[in-house]
N, C-alpha and C. Protein backbone atom coordinates (compact mmCIF):
# COMPACT_ATOMS: atom_id res chain seq x y z
N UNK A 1 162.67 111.95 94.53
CA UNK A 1 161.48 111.17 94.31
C UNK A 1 161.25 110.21 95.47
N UNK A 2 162.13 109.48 95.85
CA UNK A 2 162.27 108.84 97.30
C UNK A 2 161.85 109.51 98.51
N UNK A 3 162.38 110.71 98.58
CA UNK A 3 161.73 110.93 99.65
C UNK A 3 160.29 111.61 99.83
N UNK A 4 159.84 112.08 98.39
CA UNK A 4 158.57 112.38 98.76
C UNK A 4 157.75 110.92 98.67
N UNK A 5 158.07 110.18 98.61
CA UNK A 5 157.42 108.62 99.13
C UNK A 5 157.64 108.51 100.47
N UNK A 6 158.79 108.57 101.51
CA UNK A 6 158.90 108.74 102.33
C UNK A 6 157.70 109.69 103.35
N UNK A 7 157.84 110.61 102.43
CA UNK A 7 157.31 111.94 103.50
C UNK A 7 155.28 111.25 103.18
N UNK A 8 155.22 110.83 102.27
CA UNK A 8 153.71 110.23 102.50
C UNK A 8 153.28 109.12 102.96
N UNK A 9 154.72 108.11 103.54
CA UNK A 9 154.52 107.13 103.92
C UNK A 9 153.66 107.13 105.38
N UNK A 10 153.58 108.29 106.21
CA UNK A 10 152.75 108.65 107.58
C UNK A 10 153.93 108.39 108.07
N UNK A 11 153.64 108.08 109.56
CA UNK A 11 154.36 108.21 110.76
C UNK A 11 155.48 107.48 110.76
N UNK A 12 156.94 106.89 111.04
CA UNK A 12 157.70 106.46 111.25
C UNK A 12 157.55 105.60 112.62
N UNK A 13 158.01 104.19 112.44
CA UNK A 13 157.64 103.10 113.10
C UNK A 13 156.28 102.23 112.58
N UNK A 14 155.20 102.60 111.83
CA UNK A 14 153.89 101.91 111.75
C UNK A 14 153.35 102.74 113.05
N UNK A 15 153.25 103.58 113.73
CA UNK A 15 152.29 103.85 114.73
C UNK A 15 151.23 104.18 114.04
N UNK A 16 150.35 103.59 114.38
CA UNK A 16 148.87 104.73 114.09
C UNK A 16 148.02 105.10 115.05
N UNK A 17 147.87 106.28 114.57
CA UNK A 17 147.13 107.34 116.41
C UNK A 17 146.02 107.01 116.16
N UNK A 18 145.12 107.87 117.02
CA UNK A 18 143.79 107.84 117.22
C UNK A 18 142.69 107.33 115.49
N UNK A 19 143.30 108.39 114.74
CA UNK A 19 142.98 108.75 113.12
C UNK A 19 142.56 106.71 112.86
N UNK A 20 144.10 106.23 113.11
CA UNK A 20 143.89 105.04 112.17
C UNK A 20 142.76 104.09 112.59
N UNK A 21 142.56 103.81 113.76
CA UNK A 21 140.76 103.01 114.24
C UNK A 21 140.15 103.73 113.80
N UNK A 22 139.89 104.97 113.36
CA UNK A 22 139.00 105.52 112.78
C UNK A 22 138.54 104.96 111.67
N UNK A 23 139.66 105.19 110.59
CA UNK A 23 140.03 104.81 109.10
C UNK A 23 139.60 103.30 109.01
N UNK A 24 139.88 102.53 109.97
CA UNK A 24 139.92 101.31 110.31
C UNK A 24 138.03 100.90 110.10
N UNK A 25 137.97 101.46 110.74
CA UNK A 25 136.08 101.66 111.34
C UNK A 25 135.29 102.11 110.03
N UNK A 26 135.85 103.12 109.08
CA UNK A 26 135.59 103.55 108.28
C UNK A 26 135.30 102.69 107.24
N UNK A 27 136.14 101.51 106.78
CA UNK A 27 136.17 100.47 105.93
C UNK A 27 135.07 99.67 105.94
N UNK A 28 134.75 98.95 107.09
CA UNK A 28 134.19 98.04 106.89
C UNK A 28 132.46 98.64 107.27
N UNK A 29 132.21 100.11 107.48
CA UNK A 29 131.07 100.76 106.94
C UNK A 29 130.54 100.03 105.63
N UNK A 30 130.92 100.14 104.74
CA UNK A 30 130.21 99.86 103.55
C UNK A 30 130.20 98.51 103.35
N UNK A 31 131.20 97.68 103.65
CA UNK A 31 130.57 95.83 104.23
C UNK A 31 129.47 95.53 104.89
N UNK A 32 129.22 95.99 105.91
CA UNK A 32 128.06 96.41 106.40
C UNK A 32 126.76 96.89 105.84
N UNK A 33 126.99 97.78 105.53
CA UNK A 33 125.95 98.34 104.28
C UNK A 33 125.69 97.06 103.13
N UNK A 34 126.50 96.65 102.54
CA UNK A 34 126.44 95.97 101.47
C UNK A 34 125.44 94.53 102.12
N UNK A 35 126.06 93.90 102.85
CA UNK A 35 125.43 92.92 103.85
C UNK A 35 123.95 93.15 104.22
N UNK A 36 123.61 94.29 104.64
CA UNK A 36 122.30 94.61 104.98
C UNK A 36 121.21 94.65 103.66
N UNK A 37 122.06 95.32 102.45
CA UNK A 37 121.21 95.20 100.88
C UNK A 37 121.11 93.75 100.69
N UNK A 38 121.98 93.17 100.79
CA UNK A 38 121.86 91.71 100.55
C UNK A 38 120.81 90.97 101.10
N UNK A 39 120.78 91.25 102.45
CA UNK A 39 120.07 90.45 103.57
C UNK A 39 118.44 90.92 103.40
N UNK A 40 118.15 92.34 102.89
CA UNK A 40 116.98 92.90 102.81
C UNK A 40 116.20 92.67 101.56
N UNK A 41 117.04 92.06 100.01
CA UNK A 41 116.75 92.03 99.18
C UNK A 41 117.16 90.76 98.27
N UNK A 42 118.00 89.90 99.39
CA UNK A 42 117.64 88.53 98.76
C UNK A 42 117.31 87.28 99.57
N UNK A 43 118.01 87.52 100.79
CA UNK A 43 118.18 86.45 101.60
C UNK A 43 116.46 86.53 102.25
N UNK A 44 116.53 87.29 102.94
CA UNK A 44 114.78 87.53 103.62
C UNK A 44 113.28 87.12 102.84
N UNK A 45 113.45 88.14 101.58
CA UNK A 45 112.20 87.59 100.64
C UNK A 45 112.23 85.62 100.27
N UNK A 46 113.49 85.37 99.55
CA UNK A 46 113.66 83.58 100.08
C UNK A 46 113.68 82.90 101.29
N UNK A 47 113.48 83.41 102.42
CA UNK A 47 112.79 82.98 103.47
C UNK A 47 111.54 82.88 103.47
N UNK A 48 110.70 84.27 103.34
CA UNK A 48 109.69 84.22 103.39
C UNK A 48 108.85 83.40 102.16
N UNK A 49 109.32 83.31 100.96
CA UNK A 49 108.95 82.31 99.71
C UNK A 49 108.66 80.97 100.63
N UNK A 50 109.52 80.58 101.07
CA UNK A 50 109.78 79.12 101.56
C UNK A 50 109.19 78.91 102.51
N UNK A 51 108.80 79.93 103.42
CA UNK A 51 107.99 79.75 104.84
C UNK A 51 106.51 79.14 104.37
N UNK A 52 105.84 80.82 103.24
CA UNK A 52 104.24 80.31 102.57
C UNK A 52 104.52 78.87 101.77
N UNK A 53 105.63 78.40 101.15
CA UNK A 53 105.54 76.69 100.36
C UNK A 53 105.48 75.90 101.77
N UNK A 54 106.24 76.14 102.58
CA UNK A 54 105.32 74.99 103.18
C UNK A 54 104.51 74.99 104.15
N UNK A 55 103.89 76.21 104.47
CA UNK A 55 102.69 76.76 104.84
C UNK A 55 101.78 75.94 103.76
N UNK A 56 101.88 76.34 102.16
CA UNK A 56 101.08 75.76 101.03
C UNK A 56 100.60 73.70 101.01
N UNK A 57 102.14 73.68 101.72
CA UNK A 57 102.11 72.22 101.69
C UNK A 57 101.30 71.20 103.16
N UNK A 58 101.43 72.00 103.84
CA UNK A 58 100.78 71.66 104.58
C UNK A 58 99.22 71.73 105.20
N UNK A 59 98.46 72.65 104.24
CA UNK A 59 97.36 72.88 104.17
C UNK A 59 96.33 72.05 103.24
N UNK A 60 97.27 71.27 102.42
CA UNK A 60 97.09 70.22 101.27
C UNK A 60 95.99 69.27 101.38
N UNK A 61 95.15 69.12 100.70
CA UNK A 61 93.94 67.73 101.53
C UNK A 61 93.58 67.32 100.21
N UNK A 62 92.60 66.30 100.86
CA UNK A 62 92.33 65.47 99.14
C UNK A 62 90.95 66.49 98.84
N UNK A 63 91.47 66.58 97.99
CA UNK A 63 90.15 66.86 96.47
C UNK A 63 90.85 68.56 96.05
N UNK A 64 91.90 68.84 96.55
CA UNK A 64 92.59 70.00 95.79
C UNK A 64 93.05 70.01 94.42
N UNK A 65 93.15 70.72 93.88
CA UNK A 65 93.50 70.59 92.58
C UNK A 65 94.92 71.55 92.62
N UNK A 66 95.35 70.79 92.16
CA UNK A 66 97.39 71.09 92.25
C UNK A 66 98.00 71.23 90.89
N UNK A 67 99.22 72.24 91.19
CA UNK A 67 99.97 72.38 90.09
C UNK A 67 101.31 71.74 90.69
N UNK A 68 101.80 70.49 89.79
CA UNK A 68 103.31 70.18 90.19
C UNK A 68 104.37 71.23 89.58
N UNK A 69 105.83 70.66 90.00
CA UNK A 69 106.60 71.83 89.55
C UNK A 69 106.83 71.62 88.14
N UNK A 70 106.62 70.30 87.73
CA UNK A 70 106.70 69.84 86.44
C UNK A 70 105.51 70.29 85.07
N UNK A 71 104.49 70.35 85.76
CA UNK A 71 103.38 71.57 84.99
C UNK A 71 102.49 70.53 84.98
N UNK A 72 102.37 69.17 85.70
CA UNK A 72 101.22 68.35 85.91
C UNK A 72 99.95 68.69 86.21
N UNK A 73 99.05 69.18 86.01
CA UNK A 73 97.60 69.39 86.62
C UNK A 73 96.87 68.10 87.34
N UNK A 74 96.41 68.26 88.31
CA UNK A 74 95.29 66.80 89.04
C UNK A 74 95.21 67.31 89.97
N UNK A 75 94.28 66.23 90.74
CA UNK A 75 93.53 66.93 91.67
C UNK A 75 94.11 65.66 92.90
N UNK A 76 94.04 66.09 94.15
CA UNK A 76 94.87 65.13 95.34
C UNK A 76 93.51 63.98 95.45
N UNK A 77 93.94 63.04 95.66
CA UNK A 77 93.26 61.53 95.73
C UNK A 77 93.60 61.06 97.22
N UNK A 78 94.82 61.55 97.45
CA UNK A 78 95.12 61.20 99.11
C UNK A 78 96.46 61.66 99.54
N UNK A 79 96.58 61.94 100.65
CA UNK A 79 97.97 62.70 100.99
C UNK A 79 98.51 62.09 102.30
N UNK A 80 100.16 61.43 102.15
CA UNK A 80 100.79 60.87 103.10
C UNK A 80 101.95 62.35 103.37
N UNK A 81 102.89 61.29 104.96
CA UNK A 81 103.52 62.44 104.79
C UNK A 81 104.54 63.30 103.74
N UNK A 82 105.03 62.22 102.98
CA UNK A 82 105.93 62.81 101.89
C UNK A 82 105.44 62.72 100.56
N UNK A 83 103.91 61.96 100.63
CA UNK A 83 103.97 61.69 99.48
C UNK A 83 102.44 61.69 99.15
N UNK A 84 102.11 62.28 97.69
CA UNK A 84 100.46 62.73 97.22
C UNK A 84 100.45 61.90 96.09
N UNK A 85 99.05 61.51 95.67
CA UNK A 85 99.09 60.64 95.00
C UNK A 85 97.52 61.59 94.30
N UNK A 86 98.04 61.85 92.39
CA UNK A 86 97.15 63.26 91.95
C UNK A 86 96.28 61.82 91.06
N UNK A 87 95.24 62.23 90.80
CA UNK A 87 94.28 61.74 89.49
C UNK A 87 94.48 62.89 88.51
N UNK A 88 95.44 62.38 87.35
CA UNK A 88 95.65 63.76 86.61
C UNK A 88 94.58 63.30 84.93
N UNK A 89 93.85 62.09 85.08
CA UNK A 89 92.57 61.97 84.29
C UNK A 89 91.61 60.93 85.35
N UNK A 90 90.74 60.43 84.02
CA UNK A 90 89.97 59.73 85.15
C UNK A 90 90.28 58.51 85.16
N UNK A 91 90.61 57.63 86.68
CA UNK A 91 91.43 56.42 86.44
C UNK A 91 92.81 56.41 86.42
N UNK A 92 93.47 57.38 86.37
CA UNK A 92 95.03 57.36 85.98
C UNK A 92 95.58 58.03 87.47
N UNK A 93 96.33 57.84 88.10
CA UNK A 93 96.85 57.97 89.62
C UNK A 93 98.39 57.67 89.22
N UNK A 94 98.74 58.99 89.89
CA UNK A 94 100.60 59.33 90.02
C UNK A 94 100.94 59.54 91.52
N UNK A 95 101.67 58.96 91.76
CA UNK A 95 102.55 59.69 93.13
C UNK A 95 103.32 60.41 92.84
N UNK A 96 103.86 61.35 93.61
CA UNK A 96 104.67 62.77 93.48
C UNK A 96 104.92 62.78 94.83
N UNK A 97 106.02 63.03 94.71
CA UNK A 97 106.71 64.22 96.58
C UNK A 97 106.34 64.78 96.58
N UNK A 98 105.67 65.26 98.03
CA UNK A 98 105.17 66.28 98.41
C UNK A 98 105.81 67.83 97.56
N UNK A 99 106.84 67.59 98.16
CA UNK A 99 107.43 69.07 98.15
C UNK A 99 107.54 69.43 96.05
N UNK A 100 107.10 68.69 95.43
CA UNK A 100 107.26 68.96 94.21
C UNK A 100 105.80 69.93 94.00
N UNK A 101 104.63 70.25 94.63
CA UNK A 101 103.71 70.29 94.50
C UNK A 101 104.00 72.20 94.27
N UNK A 102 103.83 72.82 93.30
CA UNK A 102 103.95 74.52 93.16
C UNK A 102 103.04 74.91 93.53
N UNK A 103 102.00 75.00 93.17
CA UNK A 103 100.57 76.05 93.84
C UNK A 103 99.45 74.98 93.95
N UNK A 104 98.25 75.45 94.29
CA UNK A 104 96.90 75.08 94.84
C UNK A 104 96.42 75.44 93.74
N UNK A 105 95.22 75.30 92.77
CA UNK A 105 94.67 76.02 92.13
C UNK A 105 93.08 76.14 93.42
N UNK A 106 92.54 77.40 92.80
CA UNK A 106 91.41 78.22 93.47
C UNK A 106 90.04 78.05 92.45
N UNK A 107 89.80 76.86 92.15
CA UNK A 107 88.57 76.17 91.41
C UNK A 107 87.00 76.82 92.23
């Protein structure tokens, strides 16, 4: 039983010929692969999400009508750099961070 462990152990010393960079090369194929699914199907599309938000945010002016991330509706009254200030009735004025601001509505 020993020695057929032996006899499959490969070459005597650890040498490995040509074969083993192969084998070697062979492995980290599918790391690769895996990395590229990743990169094509999560990492990239959340780039591009984040590029159009603040593309969105920066197109921002007063008299838009905005959705916060909080589900606030109003419309922009005036816009600094970090900070918008919505009329979400008439008379009533909130400041909000910019970056809290989710979509534009298309009134």
């Amino acid at each position: 039983m020993l020695g057929l462990a032996f006899a499959m152990g490969g070459a005597p010393g650890g040498a490995a010929g040509p074969a083993g960079g192969m084998a070697a090369f062979q492995q980290v194929i599918p790391l690769v692969f895996m990395f590229a699914i990743f990169y094509f199907l999560l990492i990239r599309p959340q780039q591009k999400k984040a590029k159009e938000h603040k593309a969105l945010l920066e197109a921002i002016k007063k008299g838009d009508n905005v959705i916060t991330a909080g589900g606030v509706h109003g419309k922009v009254s005036s816009v600094d750099d970090s900070i918008v200030t919505l009329e979400i009735a008439t008379g009533v004025n909130i400041k909000i961070t910019k970056s809290y601001i989710a979509a534009v509505k298309k009134d």
